[in-house]
C-alpha atoms as a PDB file:
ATOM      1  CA  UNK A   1       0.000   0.000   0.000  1.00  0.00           C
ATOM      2  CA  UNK A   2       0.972   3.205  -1.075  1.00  0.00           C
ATOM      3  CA  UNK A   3      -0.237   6.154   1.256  1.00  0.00           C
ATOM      4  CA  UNK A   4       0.554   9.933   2.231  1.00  0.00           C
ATOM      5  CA  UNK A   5      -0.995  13.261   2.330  1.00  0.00           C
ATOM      6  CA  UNK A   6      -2.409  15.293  -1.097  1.00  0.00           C
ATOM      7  CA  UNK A   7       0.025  15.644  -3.912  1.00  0.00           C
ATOM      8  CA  UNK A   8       2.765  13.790  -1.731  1.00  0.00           C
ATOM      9  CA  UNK A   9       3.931  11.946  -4.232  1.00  0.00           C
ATOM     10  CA  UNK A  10       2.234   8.854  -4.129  1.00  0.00           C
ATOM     11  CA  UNK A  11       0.828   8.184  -8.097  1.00  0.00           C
ATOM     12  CA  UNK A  12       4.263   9.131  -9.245  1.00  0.00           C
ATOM     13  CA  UNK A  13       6.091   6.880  -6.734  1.00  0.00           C
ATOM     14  CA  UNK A  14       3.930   3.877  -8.283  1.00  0.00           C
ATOM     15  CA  UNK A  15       4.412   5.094 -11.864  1.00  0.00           C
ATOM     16  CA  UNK A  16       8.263   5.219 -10.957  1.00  0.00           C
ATOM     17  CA  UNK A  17       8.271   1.677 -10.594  1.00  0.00           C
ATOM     18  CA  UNK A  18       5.789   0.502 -13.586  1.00  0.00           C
ATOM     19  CA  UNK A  19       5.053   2.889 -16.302  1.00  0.00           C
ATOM     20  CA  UNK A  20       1.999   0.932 -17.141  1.00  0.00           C
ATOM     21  CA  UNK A  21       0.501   2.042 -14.077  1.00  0.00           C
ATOM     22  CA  UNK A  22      -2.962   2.416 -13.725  1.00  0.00           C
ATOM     23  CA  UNK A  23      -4.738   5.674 -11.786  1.00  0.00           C
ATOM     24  CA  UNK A  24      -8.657   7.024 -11.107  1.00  0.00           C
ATOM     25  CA  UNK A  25      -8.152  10.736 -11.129  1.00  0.00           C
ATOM     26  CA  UNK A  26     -10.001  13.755 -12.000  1.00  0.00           C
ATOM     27  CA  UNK A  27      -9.781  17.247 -12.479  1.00  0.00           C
ATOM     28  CA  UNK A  28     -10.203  19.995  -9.818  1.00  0.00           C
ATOM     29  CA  UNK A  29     -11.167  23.032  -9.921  1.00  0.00           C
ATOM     30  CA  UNK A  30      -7.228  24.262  -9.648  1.00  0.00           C
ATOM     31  CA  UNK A  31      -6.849  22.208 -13.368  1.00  0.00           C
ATOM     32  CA  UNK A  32      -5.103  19.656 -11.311  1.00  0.00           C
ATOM     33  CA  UNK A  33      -5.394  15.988 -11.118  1.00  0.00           C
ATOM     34  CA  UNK A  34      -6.197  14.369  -7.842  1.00  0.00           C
ATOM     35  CA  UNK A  35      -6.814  10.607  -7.171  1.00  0.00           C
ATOM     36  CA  UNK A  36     -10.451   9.837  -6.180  1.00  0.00           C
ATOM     37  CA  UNK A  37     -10.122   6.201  -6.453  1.00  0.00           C
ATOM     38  CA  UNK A  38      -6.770   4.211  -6.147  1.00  0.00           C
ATOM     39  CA  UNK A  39      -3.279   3.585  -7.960  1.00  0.00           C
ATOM     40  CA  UNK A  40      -2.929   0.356  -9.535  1.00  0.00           C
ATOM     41  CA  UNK A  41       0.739  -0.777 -10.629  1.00  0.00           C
ATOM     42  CA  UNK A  42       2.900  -3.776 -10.284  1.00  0.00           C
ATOM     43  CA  UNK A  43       6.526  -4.556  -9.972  1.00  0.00           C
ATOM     44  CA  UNK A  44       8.645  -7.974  -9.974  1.00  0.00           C
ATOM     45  CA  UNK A  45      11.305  -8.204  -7.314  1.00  0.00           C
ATOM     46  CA  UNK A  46      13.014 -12.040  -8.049  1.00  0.00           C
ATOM     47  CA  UNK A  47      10.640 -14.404  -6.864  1.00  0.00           C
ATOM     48  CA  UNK A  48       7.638 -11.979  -5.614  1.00  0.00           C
ATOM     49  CA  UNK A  49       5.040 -10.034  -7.469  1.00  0.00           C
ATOM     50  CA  UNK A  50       4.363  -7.100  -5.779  1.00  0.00           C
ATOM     51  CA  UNK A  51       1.451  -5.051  -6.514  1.00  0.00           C
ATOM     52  CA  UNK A  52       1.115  -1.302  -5.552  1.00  0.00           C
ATOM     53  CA  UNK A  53      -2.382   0.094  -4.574  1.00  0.00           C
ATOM     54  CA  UNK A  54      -2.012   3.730  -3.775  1.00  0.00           C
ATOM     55  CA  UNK A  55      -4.564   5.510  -2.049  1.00  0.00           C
ATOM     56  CA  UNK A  56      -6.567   8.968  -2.543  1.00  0.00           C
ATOM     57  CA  UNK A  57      -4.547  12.203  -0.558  1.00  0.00           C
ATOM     58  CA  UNK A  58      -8.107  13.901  -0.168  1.00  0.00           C
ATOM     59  CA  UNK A  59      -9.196  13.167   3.703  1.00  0.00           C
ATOM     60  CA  UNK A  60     -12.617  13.092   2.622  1.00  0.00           C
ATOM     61  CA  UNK A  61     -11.974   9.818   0.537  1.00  0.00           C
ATOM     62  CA  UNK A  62     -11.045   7.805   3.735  1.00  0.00           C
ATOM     63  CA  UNK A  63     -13.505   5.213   2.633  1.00  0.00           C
ATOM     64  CA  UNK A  64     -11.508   4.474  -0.132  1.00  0.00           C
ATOM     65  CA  UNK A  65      -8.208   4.487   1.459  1.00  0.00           C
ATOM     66  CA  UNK A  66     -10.007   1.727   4.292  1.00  0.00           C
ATOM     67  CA  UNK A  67     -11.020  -0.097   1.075  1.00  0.00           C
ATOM     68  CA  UNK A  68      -7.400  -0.064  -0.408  1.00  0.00           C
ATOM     69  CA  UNK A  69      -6.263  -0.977   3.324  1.00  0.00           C
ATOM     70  CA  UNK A  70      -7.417  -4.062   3.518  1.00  0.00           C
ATOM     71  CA  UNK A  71      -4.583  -7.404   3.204  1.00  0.00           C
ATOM     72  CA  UNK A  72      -2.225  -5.412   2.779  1.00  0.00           C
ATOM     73  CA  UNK A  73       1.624  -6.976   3.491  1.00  0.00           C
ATOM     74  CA  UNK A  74       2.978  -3.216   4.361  1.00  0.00           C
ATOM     75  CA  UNK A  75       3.268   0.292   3.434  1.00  0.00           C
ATOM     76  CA  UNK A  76       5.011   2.810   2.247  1.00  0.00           C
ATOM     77  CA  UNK A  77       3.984   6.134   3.891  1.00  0.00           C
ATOM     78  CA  UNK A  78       5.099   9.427   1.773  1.00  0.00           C
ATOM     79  CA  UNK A  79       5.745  13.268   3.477  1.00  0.00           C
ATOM     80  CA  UNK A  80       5.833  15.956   1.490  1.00  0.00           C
ATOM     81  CA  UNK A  81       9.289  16.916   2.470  1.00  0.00           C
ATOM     82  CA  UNK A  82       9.240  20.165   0.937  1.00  0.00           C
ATOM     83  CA  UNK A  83       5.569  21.443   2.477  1.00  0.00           C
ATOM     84  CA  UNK A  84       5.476  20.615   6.298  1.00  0.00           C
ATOM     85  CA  UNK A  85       1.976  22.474   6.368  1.00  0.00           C
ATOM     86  CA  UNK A  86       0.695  18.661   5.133  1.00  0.00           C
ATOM     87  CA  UNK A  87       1.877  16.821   8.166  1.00  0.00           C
ATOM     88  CA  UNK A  88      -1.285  17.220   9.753  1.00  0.00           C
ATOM     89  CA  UNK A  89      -3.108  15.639   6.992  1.00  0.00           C
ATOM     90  CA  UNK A  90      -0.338  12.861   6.457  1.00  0.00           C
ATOM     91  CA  UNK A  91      -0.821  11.723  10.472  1.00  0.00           C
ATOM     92  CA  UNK A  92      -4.911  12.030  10.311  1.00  0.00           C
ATOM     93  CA  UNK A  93      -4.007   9.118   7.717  1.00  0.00           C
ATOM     94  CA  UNK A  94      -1.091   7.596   8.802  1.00  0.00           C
ATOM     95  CA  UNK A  95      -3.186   6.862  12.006  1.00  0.00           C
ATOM     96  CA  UNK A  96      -6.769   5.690  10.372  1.00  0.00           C
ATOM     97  CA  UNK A  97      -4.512   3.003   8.259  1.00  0.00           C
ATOM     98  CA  UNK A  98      -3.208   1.541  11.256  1.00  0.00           C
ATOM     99  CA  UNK A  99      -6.010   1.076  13.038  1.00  0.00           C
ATOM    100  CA  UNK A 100      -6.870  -0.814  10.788  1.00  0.00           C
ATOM    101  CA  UNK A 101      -4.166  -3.238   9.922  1.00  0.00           C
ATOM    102  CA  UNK A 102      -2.093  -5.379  12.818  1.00  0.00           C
ATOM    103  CA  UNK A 103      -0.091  -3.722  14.826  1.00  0.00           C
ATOM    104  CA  UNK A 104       2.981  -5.599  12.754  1.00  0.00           C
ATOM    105  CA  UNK A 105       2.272  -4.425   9.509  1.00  0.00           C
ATOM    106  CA  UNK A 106       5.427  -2.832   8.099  1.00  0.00           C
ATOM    107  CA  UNK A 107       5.975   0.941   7.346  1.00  0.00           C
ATOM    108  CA  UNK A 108       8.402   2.473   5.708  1.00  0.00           C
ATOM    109  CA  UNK A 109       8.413   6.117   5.355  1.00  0.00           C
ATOM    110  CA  UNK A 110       9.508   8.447   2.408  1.00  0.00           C
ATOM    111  CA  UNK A 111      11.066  11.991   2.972  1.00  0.00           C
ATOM    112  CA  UNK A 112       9.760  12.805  -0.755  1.00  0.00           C
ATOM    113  CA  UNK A 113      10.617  15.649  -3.011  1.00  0.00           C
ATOM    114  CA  UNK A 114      14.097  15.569  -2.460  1.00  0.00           C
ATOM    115  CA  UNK A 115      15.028  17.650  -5.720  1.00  0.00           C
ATOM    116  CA  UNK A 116      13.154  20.565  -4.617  1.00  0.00           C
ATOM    117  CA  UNK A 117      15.202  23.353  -2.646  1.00  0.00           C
ATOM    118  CA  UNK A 118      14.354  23.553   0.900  1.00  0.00           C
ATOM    119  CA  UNK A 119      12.938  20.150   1.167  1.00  0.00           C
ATOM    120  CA  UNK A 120      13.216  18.523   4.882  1.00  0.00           C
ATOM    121  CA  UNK A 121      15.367  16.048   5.648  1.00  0.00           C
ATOM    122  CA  UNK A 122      14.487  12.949   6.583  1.00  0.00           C
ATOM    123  CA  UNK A 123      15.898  13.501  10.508  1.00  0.00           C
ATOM    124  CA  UNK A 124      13.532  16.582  10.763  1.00  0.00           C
ATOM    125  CA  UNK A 125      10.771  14.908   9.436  1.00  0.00           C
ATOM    126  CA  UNK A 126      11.216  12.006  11.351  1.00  0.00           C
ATOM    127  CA  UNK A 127      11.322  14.429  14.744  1.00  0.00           C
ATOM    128  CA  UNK A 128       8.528  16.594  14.080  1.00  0.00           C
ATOM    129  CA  UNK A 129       6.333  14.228  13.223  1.00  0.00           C
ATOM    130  CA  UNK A 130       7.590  11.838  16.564  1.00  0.00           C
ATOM    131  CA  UNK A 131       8.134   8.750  14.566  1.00  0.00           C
ATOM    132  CA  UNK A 132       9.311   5.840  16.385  1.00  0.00           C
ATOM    133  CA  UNK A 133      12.721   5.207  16.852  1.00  0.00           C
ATOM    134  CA  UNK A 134      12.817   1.881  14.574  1.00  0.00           C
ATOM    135  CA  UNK A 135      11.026   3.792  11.868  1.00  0.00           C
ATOM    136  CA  UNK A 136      13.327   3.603   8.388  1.00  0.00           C
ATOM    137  CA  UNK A 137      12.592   6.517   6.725  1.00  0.00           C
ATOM    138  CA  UNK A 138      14.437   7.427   3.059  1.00  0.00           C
ATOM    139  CA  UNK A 139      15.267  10.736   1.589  1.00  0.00           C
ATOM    140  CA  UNK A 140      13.316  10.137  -1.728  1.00  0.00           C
ATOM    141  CA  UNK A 141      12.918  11.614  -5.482  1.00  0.00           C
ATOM    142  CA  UNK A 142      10.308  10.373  -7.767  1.00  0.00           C
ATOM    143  CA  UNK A 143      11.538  12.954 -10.499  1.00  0.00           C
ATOM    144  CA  UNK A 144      15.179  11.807  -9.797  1.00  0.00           C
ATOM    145  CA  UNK A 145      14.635   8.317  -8.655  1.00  0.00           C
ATOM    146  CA  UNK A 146      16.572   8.631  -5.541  1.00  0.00           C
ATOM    147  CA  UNK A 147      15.680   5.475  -3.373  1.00  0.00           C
ATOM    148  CA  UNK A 148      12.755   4.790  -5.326  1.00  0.00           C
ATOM    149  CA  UNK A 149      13.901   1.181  -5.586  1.00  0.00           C
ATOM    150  CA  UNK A 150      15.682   0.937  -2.718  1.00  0.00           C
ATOM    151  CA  UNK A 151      12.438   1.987  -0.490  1.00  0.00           C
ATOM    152  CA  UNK A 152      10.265  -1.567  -2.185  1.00  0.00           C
ATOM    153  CA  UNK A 153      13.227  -3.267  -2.026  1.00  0.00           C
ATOM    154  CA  UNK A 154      13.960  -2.996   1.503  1.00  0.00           C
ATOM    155  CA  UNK A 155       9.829  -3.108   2.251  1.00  0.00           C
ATOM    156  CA  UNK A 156       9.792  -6.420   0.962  1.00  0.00           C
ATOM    157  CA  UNK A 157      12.896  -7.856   2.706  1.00  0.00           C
ATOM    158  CA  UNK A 158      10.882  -6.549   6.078  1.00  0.00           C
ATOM    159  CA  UNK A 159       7.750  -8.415   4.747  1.00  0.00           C
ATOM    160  CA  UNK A 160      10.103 -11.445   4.083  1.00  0.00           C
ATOM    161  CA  UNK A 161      11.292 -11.765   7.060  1.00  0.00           C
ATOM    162  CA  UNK A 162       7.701 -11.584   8.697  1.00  0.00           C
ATOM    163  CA  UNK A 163       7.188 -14.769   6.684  1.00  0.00           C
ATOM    164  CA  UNK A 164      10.530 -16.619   6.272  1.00  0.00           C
ATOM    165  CA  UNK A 165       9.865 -19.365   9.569  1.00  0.00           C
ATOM    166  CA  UNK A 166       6.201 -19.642   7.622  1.00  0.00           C
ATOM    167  CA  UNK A 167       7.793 -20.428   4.659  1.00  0.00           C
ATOM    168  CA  UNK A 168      10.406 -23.244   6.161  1.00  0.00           C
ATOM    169  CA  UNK A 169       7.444 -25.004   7.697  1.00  0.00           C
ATOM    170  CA  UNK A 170       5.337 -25.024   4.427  1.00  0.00           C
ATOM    171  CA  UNK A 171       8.165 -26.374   2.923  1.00  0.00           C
ATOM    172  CA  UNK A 172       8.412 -29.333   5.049  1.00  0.00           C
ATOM    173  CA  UNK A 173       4.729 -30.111   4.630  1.00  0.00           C
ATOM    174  CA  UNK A 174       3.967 -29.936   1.623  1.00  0.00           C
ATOM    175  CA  UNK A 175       1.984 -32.888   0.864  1.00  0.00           C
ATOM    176  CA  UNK A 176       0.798 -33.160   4.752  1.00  0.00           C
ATOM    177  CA  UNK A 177      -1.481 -30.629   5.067  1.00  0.00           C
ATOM    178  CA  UNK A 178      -2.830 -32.562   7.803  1.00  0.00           C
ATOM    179  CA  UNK A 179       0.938 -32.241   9.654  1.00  0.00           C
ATOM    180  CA  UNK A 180       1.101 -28.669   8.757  1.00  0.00           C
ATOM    181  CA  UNK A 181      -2.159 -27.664  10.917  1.00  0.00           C
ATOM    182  CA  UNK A 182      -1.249 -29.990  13.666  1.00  0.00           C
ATOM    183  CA  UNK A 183       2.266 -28.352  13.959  1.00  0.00           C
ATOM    184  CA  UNK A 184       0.349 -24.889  13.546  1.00  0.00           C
ATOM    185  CA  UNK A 185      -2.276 -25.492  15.978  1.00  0.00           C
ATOM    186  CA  UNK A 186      -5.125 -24.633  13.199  1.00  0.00           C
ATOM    187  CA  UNK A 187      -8.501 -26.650  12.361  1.00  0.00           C
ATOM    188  CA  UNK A 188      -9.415 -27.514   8.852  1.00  0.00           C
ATOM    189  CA  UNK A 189     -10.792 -24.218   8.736  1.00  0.00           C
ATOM    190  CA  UNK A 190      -8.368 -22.213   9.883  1.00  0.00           C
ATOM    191  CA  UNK A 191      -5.884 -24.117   7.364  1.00  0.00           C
ATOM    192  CA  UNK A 192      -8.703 -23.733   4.304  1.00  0.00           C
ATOM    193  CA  UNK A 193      -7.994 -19.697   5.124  1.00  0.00           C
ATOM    194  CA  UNK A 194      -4.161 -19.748   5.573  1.00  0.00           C
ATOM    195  CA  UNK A 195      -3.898 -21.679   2.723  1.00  0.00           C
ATOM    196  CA  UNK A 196      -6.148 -19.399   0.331  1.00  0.00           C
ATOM    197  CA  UNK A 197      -4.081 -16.776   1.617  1.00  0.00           C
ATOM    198  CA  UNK A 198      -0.806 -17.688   1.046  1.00  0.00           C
ATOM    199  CA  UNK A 199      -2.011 -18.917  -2.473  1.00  0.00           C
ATOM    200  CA  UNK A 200      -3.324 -15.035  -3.542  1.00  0.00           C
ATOM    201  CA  UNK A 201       0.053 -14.126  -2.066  1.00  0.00           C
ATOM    202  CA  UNK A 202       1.125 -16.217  -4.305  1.00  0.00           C
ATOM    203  CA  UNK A 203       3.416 -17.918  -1.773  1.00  0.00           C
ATOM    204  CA  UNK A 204       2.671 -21.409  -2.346  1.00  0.00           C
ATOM    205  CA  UNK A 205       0.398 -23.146  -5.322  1.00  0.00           C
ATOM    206  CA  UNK A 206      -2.565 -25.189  -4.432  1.00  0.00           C
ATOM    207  CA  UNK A 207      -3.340 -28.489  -6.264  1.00  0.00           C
ATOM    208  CA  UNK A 208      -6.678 -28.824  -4.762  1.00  0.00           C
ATOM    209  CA  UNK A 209      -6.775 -32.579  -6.729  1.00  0.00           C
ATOM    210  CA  UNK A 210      -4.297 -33.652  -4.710  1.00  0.00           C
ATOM    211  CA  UNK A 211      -4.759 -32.012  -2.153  1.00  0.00           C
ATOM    212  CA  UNK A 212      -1.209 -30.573  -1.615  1.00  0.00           C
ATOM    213  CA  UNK A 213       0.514 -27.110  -1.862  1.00  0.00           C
ATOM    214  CA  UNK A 214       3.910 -25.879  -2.813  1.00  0.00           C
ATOM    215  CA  UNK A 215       6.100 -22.955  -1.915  1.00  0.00           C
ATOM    216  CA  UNK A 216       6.588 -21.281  -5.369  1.00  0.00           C
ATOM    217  CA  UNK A 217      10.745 -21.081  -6.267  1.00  0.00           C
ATOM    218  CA  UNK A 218      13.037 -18.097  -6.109  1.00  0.00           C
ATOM    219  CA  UNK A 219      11.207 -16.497  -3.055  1.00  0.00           C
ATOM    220  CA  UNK A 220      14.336 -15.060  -1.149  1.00  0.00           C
ATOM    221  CA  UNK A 221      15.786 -11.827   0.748  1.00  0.00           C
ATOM    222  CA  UNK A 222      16.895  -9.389  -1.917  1.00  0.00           C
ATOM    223  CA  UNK A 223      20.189  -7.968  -2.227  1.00  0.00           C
END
């Protein structure tokens, strides 16, 4: 999930990493283009398929952005680091997303707009908006495509890592289902969800004739 205040930078982030992009915008009444509905892009990093749902900037749309919300792995959370006047805005959503999600959903924030003059570091950002201490938070560009990459890259390593011990047990169960929810402590249920899961994450792939699963190749930490 892709997420921030108005005209933070968030469509252009996405379009940074896939051209083909998609966006539901319209025109204001300024003759500028806001998103009313989401971002839509996608980007392959090795083994995962990542796909990018940005939401609208406008607080009003915060039905939409609780739409967008939901599943998602993590986020990256843009400041406008040249127009502190929009922190206000950018916590109202930072905090409404989180409530939302579990508490160990992964952020990582973007000190955006790096090329402009005057733009905030990421250290003052970080401070006046009291992020936590563990927060990662990269001075970014999306018109010089400073840490563009390196921001997903490093959000899916953190995701990763959330599901890396998964991952080792699936492989060793892969046609026991029956041992996998026994050594998981989950009913058939429980495993019917997990499994359907994992499979639109397109960790593992279901052969429902057989009843077995496996962990799809190449998933590793990136570099």
């Amino acid at each position: 999930m892709v997420s921030g205040p108005l005209q933070s930078g968030k469509s252009s982030y996405i379009k940074a990493l896939d051209k083909n992009a998609l966006n539901v915008e319209a025109k204001g009444k300024d003759e500028k283009y806001y998103t009313v509905g989401m971002d839509l892009g996608s980007i392959k990093l090795n083994g995962f398929d990542c796909y990018l749902f940005g939401t609208p900037g406008l607080l009003r749309f915060s039905i939409m952005r609780n739409i967008v919300t939901s599943g998602s792995d993590g986020i990256i959370f843009i400041f406008d680091a040249a127009a502190p006047e929009k922190d206000d805005s950018a916590i109202v959503i930072l905090n409404s997303i989180r409530k939302l999600l579990p508490s160990n959903t992964p952020v990582v924030f973007l000190a955006n707009k790096q090329d402009i003059e005057g733009a905030r570091p990421p250290e003052i950002i970080h401070s006046q908006n009291y992020l936590s201490d563990k927060s990662k938070i990269f001075p970014t560009s999306t018109k010089t495509g400073l840490n563009i990459k390196e921001s997903i890259t490093h959000l899916v390593n953190v995701i990763y890592e959330e599901y890396s011990s998964l991952i080792q047990i699936l492989k060793t169960h892969e046609t026991d289902i029956q041992g996998l929810g026994d050594e998981l402590k989950k009913d058939r249920v429980e495993m019917r969800d997990l499994l359907n899961n994992l499979e639109i994450k397109r960790f593992i792939e279901v052969d429902r004739v057989r009843k077995t699963y496996k962990v799809r190749s190449g998933l590793k930490y990136l570099a």
